[in-house]
Every structure is written in C-alpha cells, then in structure tokens.
Protein backbone atom coordinates (compact mmCIF):
# COMPACT_ATOMS: atom_id res chain seq x y z
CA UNK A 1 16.31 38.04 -11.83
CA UNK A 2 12.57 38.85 -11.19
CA UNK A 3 11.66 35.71 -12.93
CA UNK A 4 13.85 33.39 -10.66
CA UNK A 5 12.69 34.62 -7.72
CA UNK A 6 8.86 34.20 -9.34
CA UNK A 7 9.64 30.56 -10.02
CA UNK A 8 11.68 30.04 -6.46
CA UNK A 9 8.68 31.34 -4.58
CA UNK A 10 6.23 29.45 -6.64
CA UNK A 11 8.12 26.62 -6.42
CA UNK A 12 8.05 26.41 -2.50
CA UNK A 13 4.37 27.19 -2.52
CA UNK A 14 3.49 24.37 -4.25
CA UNK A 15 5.66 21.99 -1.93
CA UNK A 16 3.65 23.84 1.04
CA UNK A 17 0.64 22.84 -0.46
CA UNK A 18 1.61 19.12 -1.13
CA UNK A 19 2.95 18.81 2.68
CA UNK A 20 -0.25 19.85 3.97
CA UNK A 21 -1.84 17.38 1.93
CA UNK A 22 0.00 14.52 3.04
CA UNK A 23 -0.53 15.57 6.52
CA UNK A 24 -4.39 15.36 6.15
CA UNK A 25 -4.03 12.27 4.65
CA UNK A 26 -2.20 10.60 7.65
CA UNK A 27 -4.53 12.09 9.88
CA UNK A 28 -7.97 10.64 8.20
CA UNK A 29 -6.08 6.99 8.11
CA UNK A 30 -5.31 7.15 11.64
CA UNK A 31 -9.08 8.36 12.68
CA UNK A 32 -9.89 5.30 10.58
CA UNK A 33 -8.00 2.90 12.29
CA UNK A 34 -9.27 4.38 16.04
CA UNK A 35 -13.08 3.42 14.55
CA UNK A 36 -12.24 0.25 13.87
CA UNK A 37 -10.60 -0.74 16.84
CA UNK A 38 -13.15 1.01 18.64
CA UNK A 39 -15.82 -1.31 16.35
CA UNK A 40 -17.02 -3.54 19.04
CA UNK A 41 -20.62 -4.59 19.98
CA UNK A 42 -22.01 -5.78 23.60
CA UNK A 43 -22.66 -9.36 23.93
CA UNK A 44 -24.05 -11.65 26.82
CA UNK A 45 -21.44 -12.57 29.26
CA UNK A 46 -22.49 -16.10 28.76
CA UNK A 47 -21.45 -15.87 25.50
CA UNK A 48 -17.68 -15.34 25.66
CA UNK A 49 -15.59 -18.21 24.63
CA UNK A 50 -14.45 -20.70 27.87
CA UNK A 51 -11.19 -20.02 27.25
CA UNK A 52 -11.34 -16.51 27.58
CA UNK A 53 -13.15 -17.13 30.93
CA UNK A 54 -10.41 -19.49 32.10
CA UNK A 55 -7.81 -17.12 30.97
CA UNK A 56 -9.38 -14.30 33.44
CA UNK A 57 -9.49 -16.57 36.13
CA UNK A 58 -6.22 -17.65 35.89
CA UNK A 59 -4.83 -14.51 35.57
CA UNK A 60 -7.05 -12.16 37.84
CA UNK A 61 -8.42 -14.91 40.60
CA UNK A 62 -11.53 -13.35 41.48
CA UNK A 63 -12.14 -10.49 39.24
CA UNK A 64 -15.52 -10.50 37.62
CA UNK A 65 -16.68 -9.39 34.32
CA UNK A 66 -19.45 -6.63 33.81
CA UNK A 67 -19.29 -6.21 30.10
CA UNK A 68 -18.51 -7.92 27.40
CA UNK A 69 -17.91 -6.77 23.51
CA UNK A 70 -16.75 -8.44 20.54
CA UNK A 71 -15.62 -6.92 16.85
CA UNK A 72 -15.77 -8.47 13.24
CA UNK A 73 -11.96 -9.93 14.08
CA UNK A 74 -13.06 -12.18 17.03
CA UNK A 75 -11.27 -10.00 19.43
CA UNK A 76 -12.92 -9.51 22.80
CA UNK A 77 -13.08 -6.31 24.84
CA UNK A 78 -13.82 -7.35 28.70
CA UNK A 79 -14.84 -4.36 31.09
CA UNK A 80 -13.45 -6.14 34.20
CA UNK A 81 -13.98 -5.24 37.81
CA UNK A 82 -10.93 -6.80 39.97
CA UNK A 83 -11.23 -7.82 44.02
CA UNK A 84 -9.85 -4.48 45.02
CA UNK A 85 -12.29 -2.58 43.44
CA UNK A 86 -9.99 -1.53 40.14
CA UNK A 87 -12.17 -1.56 37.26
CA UNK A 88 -9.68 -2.41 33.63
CA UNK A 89 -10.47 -3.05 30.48
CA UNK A 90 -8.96 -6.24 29.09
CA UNK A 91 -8.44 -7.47 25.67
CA UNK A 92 -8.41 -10.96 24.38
CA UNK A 93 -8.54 -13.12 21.44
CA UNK A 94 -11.12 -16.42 20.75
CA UNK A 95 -8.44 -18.64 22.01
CA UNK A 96 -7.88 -16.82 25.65
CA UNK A 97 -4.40 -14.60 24.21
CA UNK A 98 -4.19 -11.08 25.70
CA UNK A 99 -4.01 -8.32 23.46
CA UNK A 100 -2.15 -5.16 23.75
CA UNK A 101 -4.10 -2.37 22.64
C-alpha cells in the first residue's frame, strides 16, 4: 500500500512540474510576439507611402500626422493627432489597408 501511494504522489508531482513548464513556455512566446510587433523604427513623415497619406485623409479629414514608424513587414505605425485634439495611433499597411492591432 505504501508503495502505491509513493508512485501516486510521485506521479502527480511530475505532471506539476510538466504544467508549469508549459506555462513558461507560452508566456516567453507571447513576450516574443509583443517585441516584434512593437519592432518599429521612426521615419520621416515624407517618407510614408501616398497611399497611406490618402487613406488618412480620406478617413480622418484634417487630422495630421506627428510620427511616423515602420517595421521589417512594411506595416506602418502613424501617431496621429485628429481636429479635436484626440491624439490615436493608427496602423496601416504599404498599400493604405488599416490594421487592427
């Protein structure tokens, strides 16, 4: 009897120690994935693609941009300051598409 409650209780130590293994895990991918959205580098204003410019326009008449990033996948990170003073960040692709992010 004393040796199936050894095994029983080293049994469900070992699964403890698995779960919080796995749970690590999931947390270190996720940190990942945060740094490489958050991957982007300043460029000049002038530099953004027209249609991302026309895209703005079109959607916010009148808002203005103050910063501009871009990351390794051509996405576009626009730090956008509208006519009533709100101040958004906006995503967009090379092509003028909104991202949700």
């Amino acid at each position: 009897m004393k040796k199936v409650l050894l095994v029983a209780a080293l049994s469900l130590g070992t699964m403890t120690a698995f779960a919080q293994e796995e749970e690590t895990a999931v947390q270190e991918v996720a940190t990942e994935v945060m740094e490489a959205q958050d991957a982007f580098a300043e460029i000049a204003i002038e530099e953004l693609p027209e249609a991302i410019t026309a895209a703005l326009e079109a959607a916010h008449p009148g808002a203005t941009i103050s910063k501009a990033y871009v990351n390794e996948a051509a996405q576009y990170k626009l730090e956008v300051a509208k006519e009533d003073g709100e101040s958004v960040e906006l995503y967009a692709d090379a092509e003028g598409n909104w991202i949700e992010m």
